[in-house]
C-alpha atoms as a PDB file:
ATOM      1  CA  UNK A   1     -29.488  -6.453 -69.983  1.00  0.00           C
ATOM      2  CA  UNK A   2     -25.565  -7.430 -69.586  1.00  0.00           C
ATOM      3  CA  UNK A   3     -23.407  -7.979 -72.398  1.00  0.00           C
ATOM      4  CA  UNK A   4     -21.847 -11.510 -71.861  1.00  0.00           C
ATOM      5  CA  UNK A   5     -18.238  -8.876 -72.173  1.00  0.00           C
ATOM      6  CA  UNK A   6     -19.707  -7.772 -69.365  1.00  0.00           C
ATOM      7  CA  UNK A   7     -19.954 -10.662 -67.787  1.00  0.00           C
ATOM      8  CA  UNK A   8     -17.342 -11.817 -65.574  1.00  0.00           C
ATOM      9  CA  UNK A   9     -16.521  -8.616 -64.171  1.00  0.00           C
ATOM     10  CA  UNK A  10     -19.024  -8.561 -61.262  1.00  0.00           C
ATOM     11  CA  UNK A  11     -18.219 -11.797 -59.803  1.00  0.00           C
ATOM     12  CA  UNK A  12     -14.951 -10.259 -59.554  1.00  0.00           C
ATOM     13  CA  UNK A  13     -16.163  -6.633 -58.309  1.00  0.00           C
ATOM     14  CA  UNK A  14     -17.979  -8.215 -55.692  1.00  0.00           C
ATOM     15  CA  UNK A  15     -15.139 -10.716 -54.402  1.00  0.00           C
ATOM     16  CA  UNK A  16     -12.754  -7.554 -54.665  1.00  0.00           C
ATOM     17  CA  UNK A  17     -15.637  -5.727 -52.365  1.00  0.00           C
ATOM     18  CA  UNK A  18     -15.715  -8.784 -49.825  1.00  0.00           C
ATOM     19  CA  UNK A  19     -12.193  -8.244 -49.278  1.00  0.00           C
ATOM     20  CA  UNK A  20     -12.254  -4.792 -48.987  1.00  0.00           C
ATOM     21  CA  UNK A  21     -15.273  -4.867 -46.727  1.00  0.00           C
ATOM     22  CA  UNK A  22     -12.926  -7.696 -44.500  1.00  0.00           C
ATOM     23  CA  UNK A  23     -10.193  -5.729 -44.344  1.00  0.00           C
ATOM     24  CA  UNK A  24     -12.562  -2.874 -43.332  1.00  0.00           C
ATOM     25  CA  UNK A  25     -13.826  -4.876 -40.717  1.00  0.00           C
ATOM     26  CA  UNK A  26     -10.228  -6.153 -39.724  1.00  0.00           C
ATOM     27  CA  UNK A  27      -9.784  -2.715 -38.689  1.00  0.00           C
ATOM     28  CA  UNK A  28     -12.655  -1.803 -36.935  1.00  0.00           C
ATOM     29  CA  UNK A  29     -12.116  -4.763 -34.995  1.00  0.00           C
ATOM     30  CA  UNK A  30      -8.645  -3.949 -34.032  1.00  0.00           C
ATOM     31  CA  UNK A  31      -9.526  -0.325 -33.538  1.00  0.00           C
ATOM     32  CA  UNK A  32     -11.910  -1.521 -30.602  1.00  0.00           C
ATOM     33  CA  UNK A  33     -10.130  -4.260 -29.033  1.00  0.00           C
ATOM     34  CA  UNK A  34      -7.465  -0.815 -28.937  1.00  0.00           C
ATOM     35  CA  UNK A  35      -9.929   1.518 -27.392  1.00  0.00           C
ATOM     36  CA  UNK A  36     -11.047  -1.347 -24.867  1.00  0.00           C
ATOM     37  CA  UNK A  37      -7.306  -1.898 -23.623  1.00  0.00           C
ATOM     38  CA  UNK A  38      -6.993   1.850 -23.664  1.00  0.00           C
ATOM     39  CA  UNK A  39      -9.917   2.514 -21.216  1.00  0.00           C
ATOM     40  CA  UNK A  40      -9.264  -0.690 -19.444  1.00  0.00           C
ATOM     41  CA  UNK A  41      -5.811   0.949 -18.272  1.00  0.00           C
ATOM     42  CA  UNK A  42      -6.915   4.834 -17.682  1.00  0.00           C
ATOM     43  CA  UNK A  43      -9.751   3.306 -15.004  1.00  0.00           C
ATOM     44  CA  UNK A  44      -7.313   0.745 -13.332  1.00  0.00           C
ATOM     45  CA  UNK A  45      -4.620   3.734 -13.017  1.00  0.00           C
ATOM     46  CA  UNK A  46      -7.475   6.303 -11.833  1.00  0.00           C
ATOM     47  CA  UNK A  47      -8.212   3.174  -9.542  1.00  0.00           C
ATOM     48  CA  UNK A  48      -4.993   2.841  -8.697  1.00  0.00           C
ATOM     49  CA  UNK A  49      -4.233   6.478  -7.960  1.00  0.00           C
ATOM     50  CA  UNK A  50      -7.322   7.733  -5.804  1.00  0.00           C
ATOM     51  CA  UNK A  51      -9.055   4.273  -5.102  1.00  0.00           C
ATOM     52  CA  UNK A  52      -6.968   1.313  -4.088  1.00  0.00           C
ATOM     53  CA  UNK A  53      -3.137  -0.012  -4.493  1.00  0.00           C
ATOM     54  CA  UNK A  54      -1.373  -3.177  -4.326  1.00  0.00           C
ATOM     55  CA  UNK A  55       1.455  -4.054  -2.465  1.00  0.00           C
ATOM     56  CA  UNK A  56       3.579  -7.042  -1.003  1.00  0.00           C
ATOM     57  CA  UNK A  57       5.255  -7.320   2.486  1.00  0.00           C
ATOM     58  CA  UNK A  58       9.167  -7.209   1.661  1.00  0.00           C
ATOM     59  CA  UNK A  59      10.173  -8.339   5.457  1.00  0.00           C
ATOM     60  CA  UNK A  60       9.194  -9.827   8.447  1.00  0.00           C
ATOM     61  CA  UNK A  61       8.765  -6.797  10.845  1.00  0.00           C
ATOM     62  CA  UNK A  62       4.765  -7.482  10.444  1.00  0.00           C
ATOM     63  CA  UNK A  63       5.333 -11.438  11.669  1.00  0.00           C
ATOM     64  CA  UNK A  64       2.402 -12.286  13.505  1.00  0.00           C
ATOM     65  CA  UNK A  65      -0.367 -10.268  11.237  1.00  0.00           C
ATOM     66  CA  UNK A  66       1.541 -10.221   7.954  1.00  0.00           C
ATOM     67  CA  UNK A  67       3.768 -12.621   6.153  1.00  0.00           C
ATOM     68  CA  UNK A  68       6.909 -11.819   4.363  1.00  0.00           C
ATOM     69  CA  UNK A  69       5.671 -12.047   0.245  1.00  0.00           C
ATOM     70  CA  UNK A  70       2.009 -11.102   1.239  1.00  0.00           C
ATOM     71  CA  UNK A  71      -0.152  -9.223  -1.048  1.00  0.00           C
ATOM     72  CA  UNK A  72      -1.964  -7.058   0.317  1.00  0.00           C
ATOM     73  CA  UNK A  73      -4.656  -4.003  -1.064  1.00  0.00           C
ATOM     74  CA  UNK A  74      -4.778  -0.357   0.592  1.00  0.00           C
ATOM     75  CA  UNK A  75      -7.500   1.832   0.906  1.00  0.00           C
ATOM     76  CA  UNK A  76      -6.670   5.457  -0.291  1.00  0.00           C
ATOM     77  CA  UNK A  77      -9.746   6.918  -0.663  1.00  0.00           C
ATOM     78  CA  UNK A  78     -11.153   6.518   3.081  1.00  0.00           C
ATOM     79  CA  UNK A  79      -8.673   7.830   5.088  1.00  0.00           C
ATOM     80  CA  UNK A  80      -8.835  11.392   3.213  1.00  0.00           C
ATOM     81  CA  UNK A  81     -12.006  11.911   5.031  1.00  0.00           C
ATOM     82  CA  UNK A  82     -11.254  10.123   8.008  1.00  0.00           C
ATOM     83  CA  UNK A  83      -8.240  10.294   8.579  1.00  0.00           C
ATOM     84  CA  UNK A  84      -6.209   7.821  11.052  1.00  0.00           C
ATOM     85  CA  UNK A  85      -6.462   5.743  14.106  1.00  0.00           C
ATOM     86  CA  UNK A  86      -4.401   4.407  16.535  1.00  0.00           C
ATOM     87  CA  UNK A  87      -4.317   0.369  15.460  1.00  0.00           C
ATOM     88  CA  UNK A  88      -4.430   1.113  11.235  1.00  0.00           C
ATOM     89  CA  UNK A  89      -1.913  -0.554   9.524  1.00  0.00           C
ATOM     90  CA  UNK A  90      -0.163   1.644   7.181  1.00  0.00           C
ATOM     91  CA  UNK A  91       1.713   1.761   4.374  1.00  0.00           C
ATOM     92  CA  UNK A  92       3.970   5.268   4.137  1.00  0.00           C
ATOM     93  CA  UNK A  93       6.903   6.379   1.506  1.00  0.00           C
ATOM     94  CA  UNK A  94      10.202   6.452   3.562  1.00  0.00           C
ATOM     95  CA  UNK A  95      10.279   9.758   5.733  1.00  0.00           C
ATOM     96  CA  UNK A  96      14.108  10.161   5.365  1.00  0.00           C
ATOM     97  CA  UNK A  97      16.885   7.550   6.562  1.00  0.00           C
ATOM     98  CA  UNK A  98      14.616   4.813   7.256  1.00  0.00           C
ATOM     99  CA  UNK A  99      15.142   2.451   4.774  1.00  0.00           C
ATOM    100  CA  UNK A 100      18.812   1.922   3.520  1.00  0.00           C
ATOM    101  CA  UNK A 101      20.136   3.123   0.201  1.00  0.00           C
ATOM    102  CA  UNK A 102      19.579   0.944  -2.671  1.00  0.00           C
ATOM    103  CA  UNK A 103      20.306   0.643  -6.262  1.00  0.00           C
ATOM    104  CA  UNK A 104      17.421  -0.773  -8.631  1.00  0.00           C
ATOM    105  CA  UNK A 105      19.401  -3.378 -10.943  1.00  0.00           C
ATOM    106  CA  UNK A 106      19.944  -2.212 -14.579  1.00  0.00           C
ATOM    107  CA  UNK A 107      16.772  -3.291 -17.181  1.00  0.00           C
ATOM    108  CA  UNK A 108      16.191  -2.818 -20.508  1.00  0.00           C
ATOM    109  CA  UNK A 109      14.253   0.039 -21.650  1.00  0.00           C
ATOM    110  CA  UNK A 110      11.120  -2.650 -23.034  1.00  0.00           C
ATOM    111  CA  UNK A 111      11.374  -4.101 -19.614  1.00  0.00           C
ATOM    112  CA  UNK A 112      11.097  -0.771 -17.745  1.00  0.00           C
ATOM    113  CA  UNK A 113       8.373   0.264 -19.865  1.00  0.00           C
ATOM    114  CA  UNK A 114       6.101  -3.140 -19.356  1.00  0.00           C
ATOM    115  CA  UNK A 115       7.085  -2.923 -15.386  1.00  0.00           C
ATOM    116  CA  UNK A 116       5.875   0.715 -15.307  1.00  0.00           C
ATOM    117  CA  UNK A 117       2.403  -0.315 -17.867  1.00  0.00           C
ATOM    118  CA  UNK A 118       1.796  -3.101 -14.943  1.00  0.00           C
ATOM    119  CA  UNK A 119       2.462  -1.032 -12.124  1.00  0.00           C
ATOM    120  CA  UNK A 120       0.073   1.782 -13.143  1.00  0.00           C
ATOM    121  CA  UNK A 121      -2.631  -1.272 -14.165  1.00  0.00           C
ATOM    122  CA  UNK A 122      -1.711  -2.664 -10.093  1.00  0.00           C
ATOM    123  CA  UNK A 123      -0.078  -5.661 -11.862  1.00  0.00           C
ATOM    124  CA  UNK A 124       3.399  -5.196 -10.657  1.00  0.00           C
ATOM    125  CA  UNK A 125       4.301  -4.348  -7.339  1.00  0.00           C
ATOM    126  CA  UNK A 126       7.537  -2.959  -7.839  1.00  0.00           C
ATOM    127  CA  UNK A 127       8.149  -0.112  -5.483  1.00  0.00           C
ATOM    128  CA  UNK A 128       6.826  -2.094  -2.586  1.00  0.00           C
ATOM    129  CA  UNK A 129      10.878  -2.308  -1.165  1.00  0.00           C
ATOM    130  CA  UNK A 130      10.397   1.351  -1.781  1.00  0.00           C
ATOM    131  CA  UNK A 131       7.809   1.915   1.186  1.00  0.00           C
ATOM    132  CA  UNK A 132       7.352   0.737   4.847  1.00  0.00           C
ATOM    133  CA  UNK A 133       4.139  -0.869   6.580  1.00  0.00           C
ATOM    134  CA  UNK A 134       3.549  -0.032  10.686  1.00  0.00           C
ATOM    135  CA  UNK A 135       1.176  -0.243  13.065  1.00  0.00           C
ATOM    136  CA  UNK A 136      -0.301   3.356  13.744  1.00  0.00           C
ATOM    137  CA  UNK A 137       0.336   3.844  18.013  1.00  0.00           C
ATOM    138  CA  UNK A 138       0.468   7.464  18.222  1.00  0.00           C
ATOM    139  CA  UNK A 139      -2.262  10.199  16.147  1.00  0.00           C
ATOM    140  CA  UNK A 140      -1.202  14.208  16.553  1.00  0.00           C
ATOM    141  CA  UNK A 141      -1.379  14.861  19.892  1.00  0.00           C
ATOM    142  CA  UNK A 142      -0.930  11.972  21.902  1.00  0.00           C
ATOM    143  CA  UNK A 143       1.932  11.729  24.601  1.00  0.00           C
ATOM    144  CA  UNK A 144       3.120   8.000  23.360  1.00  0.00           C
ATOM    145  CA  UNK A 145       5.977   6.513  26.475  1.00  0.00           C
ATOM    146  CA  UNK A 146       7.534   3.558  26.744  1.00  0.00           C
ATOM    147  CA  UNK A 147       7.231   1.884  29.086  1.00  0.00           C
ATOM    148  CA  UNK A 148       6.085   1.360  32.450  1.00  0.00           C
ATOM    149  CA  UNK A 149       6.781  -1.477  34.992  1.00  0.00           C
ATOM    150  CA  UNK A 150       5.035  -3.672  32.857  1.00  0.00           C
ATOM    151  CA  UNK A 151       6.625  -3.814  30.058  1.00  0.00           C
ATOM    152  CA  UNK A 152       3.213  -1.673  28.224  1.00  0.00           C
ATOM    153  CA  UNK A 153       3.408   1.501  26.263  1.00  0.00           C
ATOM    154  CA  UNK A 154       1.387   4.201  27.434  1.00  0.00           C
ATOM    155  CA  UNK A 155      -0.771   6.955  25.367  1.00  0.00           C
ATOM    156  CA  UNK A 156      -2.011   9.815  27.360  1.00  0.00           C
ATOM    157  CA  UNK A 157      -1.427   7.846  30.427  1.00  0.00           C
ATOM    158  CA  UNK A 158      -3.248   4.821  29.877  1.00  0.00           C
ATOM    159  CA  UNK A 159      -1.343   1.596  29.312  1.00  0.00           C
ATOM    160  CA  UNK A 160      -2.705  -0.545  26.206  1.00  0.00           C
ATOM    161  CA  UNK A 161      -2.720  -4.030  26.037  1.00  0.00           C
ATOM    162  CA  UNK A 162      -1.136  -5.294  22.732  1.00  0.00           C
ATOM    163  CA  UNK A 163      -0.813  -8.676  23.255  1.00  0.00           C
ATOM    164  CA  UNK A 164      -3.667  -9.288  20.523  1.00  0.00           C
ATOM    165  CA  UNK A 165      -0.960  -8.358  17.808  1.00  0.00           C
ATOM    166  CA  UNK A 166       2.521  -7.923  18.795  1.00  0.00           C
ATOM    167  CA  UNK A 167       4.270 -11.168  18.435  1.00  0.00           C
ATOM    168  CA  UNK A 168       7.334 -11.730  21.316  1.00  0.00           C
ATOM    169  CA  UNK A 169       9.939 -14.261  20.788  1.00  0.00           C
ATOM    170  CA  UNK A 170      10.270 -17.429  22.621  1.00  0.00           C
ATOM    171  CA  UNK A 171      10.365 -17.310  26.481  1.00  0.00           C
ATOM    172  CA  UNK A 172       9.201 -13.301  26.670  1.00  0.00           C
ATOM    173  CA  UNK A 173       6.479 -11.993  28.315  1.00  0.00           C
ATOM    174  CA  UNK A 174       6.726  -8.777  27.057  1.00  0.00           C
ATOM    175  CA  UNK A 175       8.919  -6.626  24.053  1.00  0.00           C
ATOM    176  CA  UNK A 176      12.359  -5.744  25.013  1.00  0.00           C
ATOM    177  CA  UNK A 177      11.916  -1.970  26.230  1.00  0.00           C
ATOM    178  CA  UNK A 178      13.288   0.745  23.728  1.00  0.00           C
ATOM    179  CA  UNK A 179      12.546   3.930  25.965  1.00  0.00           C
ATOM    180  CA  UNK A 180      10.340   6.940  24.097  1.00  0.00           C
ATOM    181  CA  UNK A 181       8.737   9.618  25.585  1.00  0.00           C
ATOM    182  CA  UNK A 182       7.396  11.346  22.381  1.00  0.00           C
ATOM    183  CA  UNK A 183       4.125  13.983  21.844  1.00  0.00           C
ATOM    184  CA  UNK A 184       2.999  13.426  18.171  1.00  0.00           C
ATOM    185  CA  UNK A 185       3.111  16.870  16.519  1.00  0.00           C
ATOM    186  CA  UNK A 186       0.134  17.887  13.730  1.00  0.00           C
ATOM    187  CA  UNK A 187      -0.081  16.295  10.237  1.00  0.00           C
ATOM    188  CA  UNK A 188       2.062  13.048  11.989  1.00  0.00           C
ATOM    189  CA  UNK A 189       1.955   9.465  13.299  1.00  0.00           C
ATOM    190  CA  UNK A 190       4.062   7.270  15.617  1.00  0.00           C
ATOM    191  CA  UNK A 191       4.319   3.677  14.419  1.00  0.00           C
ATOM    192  CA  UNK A 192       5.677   0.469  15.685  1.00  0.00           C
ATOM    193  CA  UNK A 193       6.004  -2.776  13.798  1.00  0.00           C
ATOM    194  CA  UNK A 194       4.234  -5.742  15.344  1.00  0.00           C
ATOM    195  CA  UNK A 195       7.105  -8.019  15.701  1.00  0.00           C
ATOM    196  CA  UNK A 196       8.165  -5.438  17.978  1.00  0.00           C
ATOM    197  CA  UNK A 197      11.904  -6.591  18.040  1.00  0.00           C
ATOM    198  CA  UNK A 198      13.061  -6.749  15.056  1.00  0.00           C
ATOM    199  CA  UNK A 199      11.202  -3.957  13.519  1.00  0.00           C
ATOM    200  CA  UNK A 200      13.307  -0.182  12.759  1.00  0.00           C
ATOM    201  CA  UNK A 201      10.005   1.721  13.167  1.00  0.00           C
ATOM    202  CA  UNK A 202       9.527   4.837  14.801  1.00  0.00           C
ATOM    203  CA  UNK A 203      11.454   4.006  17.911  1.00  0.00           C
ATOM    204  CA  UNK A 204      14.982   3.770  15.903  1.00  0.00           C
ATOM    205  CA  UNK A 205      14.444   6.781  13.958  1.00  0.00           C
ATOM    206  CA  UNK A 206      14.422   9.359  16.369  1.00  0.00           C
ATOM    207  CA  UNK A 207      18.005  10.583  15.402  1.00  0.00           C
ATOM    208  CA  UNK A 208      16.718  11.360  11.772  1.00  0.00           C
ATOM    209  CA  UNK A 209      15.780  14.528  10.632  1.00  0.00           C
ATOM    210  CA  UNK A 210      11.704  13.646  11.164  1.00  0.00           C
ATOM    211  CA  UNK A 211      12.657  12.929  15.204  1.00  0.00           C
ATOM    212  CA  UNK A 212      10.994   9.027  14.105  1.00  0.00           C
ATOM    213  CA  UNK A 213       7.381  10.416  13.137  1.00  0.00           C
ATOM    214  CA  UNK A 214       5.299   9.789   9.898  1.00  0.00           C
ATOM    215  CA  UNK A 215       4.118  12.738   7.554  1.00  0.00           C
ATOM    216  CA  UNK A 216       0.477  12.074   7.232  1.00  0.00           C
ATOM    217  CA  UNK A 217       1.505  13.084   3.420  1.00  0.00           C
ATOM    218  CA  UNK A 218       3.823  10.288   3.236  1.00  0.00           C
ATOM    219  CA  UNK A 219       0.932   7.746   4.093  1.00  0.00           C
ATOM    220  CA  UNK A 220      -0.023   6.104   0.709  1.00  0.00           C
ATOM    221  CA  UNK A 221      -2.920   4.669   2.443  1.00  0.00           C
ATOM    222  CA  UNK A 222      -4.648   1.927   4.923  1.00  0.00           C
ATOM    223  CA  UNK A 223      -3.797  -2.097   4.453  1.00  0.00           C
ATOM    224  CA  UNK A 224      -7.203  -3.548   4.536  1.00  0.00           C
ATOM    225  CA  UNK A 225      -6.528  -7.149   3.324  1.00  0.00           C
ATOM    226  CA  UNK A 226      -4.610 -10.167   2.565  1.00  0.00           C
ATOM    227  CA  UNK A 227      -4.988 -10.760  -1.237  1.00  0.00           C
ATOM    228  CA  UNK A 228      -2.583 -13.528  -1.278  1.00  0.00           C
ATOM    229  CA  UNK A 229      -1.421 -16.517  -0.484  1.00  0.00           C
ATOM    230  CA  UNK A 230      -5.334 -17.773  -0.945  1.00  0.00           C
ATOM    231  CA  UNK A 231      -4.884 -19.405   2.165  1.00  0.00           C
ATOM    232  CA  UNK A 232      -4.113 -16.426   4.277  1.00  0.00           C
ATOM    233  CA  UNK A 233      -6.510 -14.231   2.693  1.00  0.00           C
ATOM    234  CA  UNK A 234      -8.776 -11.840   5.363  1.00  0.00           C
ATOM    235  CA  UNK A 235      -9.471  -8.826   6.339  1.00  0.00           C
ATOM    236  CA  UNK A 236      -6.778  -6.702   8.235  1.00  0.00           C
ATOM    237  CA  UNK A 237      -7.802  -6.019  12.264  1.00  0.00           C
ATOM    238  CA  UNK A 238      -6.964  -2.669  13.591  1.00  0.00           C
ATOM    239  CA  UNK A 239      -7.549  -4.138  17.110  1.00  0.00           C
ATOM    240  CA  UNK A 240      -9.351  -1.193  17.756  1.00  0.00           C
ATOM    241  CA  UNK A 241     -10.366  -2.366  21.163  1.00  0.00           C
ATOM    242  CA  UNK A 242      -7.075  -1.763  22.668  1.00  0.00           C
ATOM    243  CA  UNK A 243      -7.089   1.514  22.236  1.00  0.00           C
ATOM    244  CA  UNK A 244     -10.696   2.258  23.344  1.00  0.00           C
ATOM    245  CA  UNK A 245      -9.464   3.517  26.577  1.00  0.00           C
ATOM    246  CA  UNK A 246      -7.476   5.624  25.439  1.00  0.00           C
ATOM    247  CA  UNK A 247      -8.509   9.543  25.891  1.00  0.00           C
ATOM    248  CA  UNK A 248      -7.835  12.184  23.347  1.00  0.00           C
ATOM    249  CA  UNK A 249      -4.370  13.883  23.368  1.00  0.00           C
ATOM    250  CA  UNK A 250      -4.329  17.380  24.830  1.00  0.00           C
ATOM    251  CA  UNK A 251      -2.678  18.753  21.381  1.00  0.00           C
ATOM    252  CA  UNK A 252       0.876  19.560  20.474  1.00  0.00           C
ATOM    253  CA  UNK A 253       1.689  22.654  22.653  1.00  0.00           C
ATOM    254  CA  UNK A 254       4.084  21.223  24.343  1.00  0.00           C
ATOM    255  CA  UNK A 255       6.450  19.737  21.217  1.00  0.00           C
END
């Protein structure tokens, strides 16, 4: 039996208890909402890193398959055991002397550190002015010229058709000729941009230290699709047709 001294006290012991027991819960509650966030952004960075990245299209040397400000996603899991063909679109760190110097404007450290949380989440696409996007014409091996009487670039002697992707400016019938006569050495690619002129691809790079080829390491990955606008969103064609005539190279003996 309680005392009627005794009394009061529990009502207050147990309200004292209740708010322990919701600050208690408080916690826990915060302390998983924590742990969810936390594993939310180690898989989308382990996506990110091994899986698939983001990126937009920062100029028009793409025009007629890919818009200037399209998003687009890049596969670079697949290509590790396939490797590339001839008609991939690619995204690739600059080689060397591709892209022009540029300075990153000054931020605040807070707004450095939420750009680089969104970038590793595939948020932010930040270092997409950092990287080019080609058309893959050349794999190791191949003897890529341009061009015969035609107007056509040839690989291993057979002239390909690109008229399915390369987009020519009013009145032409073909790309203005930049002459190449290149054999694509081991662990490299030759790329050209689809709007053919006005594209600094491999063609204008041959003076640089990488004679205008791709590093297969440099190669963050294949573009697969157009994420964005909604209205241009589709899957990416590697045209793989054109190049189905095409015979294997004989190797790289002769670079």
């Amino acid at each position: 039996m309680t005392s009627d001294a005794e009394a009061p006290a529990e009502p207050g012991t147990r309200a004292q208890r209740r708010r322990q027991g919701g600050r208690r819960g408080g916690w826990v509650f915060l302390r998983d909402v924590l742990v969810i966030i936390l594993i939310a952004v180690v898989v989308s960075a382990l996506v990110k890193t091994f899986l698939v990245r983001s990126f937009y299209i920062p100029s028009g040397s793409m025009e007629g398959t890919l818009q200037i400000d399209d998003r687009i996603l890049v596969d670079e899991l697949t290509p590790r055991w396939n490797g590339y063909q001839r008609g991939d679109i690619v995204v690739f760190q600059d080689p060397g002397g591709w892209l022009p110097p540029s300075v990153r404007p000054a931020q605040s450290p807070f707004v450095e550190g939420i750009d680089w949380l969104l970038t590793l989440v595939g948020l932010s696409v930040s270092d997409s002015e950092d990287h080019l996007i080609k058309r893959v014409i050349g794999v190791p091996g191949d003897h890529v010229v341009c061009c015969n009487a035609l107007g056509q670039i040839t690989i291993n002697g057979v002239p390909i058709d690109e008229s399915a992707y390369v987009k020519l400016d009013p009145g032409q019938t073909a790309p203005n000729p930049v002459p190449f006569d290149v054999i694509v050495p081991d662990g490299s690619l030759w790329v050209l941009g689809d709007n053919r002129d006005h594209s600094r691809d491999s063609r204008f790079n041959q003076d640089q230290p990488g004679a205008g080829f791709v590093p297969v390491e440099n190669v963050v990955g294949r573009a697969f699709v157009t994420t964005w606008p909604i209205p241009r969103w589709g899957l990416l064609d590697p045209h793989s047709e054109v190049f189905a005539g095409v015979p294997a190279g004989e190797g790289t003996d002769e670079q």
